[in-house]
Every structure is written in C-alpha cells, then in structure tokens.
C-alpha atoms as a PDB file:
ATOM      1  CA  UNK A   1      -2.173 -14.584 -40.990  1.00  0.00           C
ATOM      2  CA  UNK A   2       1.451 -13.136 -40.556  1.00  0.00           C
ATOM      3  CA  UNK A   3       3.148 -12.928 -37.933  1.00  0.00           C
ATOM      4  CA  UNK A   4       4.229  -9.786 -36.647  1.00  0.00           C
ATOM      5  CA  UNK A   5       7.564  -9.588 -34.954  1.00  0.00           C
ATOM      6  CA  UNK A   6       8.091  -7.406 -32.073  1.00  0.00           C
ATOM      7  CA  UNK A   7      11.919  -5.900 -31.285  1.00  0.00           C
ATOM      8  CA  UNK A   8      13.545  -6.595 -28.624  1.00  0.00           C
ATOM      9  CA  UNK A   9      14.273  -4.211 -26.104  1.00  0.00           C
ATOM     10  CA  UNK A  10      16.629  -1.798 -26.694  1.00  0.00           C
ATOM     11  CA  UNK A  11      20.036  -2.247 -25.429  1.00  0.00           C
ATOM     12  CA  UNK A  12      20.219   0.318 -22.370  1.00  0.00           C
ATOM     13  CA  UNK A  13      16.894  -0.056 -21.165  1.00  0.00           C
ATOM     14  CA  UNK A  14      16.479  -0.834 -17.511  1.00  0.00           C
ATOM     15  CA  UNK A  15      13.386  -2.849 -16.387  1.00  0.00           C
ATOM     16  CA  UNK A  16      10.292  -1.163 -16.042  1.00  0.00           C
ATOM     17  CA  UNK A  17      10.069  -2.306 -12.484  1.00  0.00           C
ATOM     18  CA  UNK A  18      13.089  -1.506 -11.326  1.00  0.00           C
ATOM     19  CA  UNK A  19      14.295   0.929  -8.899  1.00  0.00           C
ATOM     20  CA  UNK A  20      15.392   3.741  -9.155  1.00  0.00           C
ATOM     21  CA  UNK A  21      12.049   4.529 -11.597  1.00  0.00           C
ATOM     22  CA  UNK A  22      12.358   7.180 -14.200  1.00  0.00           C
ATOM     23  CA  UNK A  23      16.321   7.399 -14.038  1.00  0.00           C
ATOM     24  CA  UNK A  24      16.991   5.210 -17.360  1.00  0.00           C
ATOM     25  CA  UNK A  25      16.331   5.138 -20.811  1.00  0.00           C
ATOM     26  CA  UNK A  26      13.280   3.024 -20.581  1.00  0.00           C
ATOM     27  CA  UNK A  27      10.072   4.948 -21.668  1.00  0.00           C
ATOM     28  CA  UNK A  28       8.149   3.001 -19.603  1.00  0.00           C
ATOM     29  CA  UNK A  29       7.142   2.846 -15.888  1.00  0.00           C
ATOM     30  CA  UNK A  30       5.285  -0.145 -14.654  1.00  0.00           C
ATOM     31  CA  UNK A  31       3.605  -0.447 -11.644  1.00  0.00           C
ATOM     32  CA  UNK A  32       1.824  -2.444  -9.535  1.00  0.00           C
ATOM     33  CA  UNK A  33      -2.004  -3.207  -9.233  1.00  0.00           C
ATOM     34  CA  UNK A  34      -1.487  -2.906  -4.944  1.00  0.00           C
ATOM     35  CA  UNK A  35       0.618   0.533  -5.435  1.00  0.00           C
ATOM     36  CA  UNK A  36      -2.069   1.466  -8.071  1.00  0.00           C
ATOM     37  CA  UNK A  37      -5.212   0.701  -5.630  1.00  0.00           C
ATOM     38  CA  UNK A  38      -3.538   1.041  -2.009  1.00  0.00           C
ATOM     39  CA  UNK A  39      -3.472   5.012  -1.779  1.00  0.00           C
ATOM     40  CA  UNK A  40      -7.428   5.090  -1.981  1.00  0.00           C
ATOM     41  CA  UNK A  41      -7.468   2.393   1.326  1.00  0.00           C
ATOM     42  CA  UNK A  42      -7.704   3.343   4.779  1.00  0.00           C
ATOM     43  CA  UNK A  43      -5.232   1.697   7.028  1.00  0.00           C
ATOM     44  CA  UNK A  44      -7.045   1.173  10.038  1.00  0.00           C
ATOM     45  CA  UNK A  45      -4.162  -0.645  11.990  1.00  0.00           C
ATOM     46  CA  UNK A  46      -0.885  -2.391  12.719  1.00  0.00           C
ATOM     47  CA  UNK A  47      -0.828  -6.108  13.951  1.00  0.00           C
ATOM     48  CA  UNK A  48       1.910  -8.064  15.713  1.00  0.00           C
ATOM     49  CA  UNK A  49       1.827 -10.620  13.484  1.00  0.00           C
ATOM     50  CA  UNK A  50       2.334 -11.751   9.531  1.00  0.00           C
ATOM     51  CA  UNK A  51      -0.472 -12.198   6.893  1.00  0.00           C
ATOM     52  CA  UNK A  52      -0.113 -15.879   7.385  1.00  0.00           C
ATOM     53  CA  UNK A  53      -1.710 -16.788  10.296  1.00  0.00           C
ATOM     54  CA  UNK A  54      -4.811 -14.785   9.581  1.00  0.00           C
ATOM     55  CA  UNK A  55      -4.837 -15.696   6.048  1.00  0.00           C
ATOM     56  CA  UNK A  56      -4.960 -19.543   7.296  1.00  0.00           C
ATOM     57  CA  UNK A  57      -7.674 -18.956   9.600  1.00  0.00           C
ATOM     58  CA  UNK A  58      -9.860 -17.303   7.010  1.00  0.00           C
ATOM     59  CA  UNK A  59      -8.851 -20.232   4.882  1.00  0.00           C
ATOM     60  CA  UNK A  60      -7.762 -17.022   2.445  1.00  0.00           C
ATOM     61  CA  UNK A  61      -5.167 -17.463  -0.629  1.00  0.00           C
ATOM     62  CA  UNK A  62      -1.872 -14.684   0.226  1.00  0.00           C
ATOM     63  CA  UNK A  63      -0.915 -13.370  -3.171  1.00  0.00           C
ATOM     64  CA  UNK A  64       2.682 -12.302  -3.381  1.00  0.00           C
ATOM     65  CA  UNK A  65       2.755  -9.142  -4.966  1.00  0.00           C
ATOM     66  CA  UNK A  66       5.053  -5.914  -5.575  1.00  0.00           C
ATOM     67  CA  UNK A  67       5.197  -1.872  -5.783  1.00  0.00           C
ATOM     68  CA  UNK A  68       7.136   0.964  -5.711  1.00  0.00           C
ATOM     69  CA  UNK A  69       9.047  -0.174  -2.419  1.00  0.00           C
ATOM     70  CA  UNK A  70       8.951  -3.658  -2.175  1.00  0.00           C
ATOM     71  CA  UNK A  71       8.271  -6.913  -2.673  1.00  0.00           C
ATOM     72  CA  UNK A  72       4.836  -7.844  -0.083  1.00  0.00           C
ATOM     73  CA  UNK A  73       2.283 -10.314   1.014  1.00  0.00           C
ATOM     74  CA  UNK A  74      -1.245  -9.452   0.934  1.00  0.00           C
ATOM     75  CA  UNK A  75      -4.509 -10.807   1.779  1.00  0.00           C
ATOM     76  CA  UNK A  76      -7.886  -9.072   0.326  1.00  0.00           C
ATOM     77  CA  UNK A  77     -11.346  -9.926   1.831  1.00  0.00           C
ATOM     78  CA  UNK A  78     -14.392  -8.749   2.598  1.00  0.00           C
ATOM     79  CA  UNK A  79     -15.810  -9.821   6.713  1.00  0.00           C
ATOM     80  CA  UNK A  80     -18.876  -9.064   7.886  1.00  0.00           C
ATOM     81  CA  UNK A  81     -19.433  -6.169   5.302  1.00  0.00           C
ATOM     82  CA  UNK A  82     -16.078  -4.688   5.812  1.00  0.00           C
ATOM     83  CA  UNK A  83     -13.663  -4.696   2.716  1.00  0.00           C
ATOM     84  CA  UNK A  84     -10.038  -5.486   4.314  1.00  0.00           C
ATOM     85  CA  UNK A  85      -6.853  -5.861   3.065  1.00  0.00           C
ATOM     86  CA  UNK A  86      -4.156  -7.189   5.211  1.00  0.00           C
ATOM     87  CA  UNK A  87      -0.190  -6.632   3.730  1.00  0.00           C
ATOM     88  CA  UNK A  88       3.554  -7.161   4.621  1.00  0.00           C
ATOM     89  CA  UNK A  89       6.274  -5.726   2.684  1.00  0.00           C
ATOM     90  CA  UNK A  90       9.296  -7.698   2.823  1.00  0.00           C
ATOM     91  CA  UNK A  91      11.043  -4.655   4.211  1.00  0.00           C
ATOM     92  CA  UNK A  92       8.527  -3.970   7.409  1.00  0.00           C
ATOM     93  CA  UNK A  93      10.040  -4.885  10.674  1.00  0.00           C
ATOM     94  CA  UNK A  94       9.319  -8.942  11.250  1.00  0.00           C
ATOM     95  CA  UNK A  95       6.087  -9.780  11.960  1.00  0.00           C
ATOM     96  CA  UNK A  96       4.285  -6.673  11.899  1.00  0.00           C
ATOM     97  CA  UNK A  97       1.280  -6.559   8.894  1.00  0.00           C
ATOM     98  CA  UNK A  98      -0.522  -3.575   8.293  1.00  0.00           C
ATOM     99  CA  UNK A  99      -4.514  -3.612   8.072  1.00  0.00           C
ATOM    100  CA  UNK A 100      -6.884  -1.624   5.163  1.00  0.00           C
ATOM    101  CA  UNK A 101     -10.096  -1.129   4.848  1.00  0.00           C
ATOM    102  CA  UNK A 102     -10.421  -1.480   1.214  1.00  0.00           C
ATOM    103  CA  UNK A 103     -13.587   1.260   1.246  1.00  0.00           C
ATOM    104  CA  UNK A 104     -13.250   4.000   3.309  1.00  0.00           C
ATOM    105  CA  UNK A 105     -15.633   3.502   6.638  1.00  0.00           C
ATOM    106  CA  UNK A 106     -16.347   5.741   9.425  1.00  0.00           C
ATOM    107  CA  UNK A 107     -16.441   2.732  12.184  1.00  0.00           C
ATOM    108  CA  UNK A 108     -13.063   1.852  11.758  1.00  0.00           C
ATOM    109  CA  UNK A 109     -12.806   0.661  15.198  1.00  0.00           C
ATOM    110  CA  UNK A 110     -15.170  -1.688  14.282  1.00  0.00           C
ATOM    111  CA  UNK A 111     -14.133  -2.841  11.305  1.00  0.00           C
ATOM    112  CA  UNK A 112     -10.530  -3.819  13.312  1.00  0.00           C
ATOM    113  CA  UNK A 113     -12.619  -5.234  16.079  1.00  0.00           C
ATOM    114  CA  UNK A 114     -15.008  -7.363  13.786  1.00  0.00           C
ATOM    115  CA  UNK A 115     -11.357  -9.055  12.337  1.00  0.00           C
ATOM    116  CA  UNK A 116     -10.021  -9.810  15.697  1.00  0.00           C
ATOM    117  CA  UNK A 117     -12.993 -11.885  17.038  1.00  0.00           C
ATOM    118  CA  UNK A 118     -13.514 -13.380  13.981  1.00  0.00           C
ATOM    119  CA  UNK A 119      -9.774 -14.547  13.592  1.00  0.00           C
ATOM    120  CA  UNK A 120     -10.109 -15.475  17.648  1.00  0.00           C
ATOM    121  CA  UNK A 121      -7.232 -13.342  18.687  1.00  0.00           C
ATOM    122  CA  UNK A 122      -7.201 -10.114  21.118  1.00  0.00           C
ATOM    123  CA  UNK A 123      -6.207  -6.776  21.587  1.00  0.00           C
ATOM    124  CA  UNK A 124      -3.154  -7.468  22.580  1.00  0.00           C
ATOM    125  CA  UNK A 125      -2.768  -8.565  18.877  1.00  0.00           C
ATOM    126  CA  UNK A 126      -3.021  -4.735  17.711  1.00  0.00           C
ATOM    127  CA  UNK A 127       0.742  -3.000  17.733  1.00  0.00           C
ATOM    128  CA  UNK A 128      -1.346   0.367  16.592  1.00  0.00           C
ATOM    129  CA  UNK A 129      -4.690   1.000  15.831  1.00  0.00           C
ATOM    130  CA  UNK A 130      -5.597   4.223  13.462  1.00  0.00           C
ATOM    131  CA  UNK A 131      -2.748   5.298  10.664  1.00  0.00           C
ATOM    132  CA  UNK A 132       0.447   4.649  11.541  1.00  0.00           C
ATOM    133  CA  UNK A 133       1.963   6.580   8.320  1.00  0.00           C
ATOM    134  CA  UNK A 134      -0.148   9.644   9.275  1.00  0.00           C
ATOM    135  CA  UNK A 135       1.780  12.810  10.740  1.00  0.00           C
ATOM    136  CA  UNK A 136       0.086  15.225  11.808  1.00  0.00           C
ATOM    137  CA  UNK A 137       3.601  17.329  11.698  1.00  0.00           C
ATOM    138  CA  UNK A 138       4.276  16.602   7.931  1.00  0.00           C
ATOM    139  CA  UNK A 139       4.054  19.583   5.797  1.00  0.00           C
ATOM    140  CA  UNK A 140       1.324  19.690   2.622  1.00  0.00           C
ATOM    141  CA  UNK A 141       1.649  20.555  -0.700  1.00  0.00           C
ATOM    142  CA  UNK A 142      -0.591  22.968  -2.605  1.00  0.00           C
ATOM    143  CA  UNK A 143      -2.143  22.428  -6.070  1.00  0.00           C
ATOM    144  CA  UNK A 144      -0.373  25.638  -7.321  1.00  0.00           C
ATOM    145  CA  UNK A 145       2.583  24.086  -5.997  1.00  0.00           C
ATOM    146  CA  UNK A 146       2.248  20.472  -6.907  1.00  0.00           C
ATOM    147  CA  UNK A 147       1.051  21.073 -10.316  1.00  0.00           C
ATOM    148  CA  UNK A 148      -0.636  23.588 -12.832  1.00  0.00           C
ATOM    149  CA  UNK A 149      -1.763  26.919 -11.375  1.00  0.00           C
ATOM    150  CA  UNK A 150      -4.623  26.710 -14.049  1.00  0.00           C
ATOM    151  CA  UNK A 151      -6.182  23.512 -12.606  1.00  0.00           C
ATOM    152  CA  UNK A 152      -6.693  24.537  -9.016  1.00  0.00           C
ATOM    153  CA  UNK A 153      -4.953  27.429  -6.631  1.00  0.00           C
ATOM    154  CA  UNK A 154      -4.381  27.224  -2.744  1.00  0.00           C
ATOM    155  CA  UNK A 155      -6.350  23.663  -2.559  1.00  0.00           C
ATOM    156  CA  UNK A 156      -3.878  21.959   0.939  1.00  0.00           C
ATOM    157  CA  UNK A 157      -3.367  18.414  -0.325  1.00  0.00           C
ATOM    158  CA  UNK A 158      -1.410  15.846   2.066  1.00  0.00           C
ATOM    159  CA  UNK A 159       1.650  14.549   1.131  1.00  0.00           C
ATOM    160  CA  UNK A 160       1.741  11.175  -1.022  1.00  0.00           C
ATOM    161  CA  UNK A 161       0.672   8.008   0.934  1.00  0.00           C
ATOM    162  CA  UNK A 162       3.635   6.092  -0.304  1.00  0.00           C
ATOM    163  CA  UNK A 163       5.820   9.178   0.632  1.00  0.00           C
ATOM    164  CA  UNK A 164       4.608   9.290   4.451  1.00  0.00           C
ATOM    165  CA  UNK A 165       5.061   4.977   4.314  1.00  0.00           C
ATOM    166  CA  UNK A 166       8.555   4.975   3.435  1.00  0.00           C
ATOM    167  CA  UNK A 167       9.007   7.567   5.934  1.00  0.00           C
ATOM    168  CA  UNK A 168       7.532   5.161   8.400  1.00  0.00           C
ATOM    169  CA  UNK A 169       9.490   2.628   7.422  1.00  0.00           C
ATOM    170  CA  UNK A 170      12.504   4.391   7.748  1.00  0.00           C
ATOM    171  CA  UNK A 171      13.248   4.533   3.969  1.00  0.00           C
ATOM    172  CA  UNK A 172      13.323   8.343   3.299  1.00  0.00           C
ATOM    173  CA  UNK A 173      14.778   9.534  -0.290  1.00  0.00           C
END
C-alpha cells in the first residue's frame, strides 16, 4: 500500500482549541465532548466542595477534560437511577463543583438528596440547590432573531447555557 502523506498545517493557523475561537485562519473549530453534551444537562446544584472527594467515595475515575471556557474535572455516574455528572472548571471559585443530572428529571430534589446520603455528607454540603446560571432577568432571543426567518418566527428561546455560565462565573465577553 502507499503511504499517503498529509501537510502540515499551514503556517498561520492557530489551534483549533484555542481561544479566542473563530478569530484565525484555521478552518476548523474543535470542541469538546463535555461542551458538546453539557447544554442538554440539568444542573440541579452547587456543592462546597471539589469532584474529588465524592469521586473517591464512589470509588469513581475524574476525567480531566476541556471546553469552550476552561480546562475542568468531571465525574459521570449513574446512582440509584439518576444520571449525574459532577464538574469543576479550573476557573470556578475553589472548591465549589457544580452538579447535573445527565437526563432531565422532574424530582430534582431528589436526585441531589439521593447523592448526599449516599456520599454520607449533609445539607450543609449544598452552596445552592436548583440552577445557579439561570436568570430569570436575562433577556431571550427569538428564532427570527437568532437565525433564519424561514425556519421558525417569534419562537422565545433562552439565551445559550454557556453564555449565562460565564456570566456566572464572572467571565462576560
């Protein structure tokens, strides 16, 4: 068989992963698997602690991972049929980890309490329970504005998830 030689890159492309995305010459974009999946999970909660701790107690593996904002930690499980994800961003204020339910659920309450007595820790182990990126003050986007008028009119759609997290995180563009 020959072998088929691929170019190199070209001289004045930037990384695919690198910030800021889109402003090079590079035609591509990478991202992540977490930034691809994360939007569809529904954070259910803040804890006061790293991914660490739990992820030892579960005897769970933390996979070091990556996405549009930052480098992160993250643990993904299923407990007690709850799907959870558990992640840290290098950039989150120390020792807080954010909780996901990795399929939507309607007893989120439950799911949250279900991890805390299984890890063995309390409430006072919850900085926030619900969404902390949600605001109910943000404004929405429309379709019509967001995108085509042919593909949808006047349909309210909320502002990107990634877009209300660096805003909670205090890293606004």
């Amino acid at each position: 068989m020959t072998e088929i030689e691929v170019p190199a890159p070209e001289p004045d492309w930037q990384p695919a992963a690198q910030l800021p995305y889109h402003a090079g010459k590079n035609p591509a974009y990478q991202y992540s698997v977490w930034e691809h999946h994360a939007p569809i999970f529904q954070m259910i909660g803040v804890l006061a602690l790293s991914v660490q701790p739990v992820a030892q107690r579960l005897r769970l593996h933390v996979e070091r991972s990556w996405d549009g904002l930052d480098e992160l930690d993250v643990v993904l499980f299923r407990l007690k049929g709850f799907s959870f994800a558990i992640s840290k961003h290098d950039g989150n204020p120390a020792g807080v980890s954010y909780v996901w339910l990795t399929e939507p659920h309607e007893q989120a309450d439950k799911a949250l309490d279900t991890l805390l007595e299984v890890v063995g820790i309390g409430e006072d182990a919850v900085a926030f329970r619900g969404d902390a990126h949600k605001d109910p003050t943000e404004p929405t986007a429309t379709v019509h504005d967001a995108g085509p008028p042919d593909v949808a009119t006047d349909v309210t759609l909320p502002t990107s998830p990634w877009a209300r997290f660096r805003h909670a995180i205090g890293m606004t563009q």
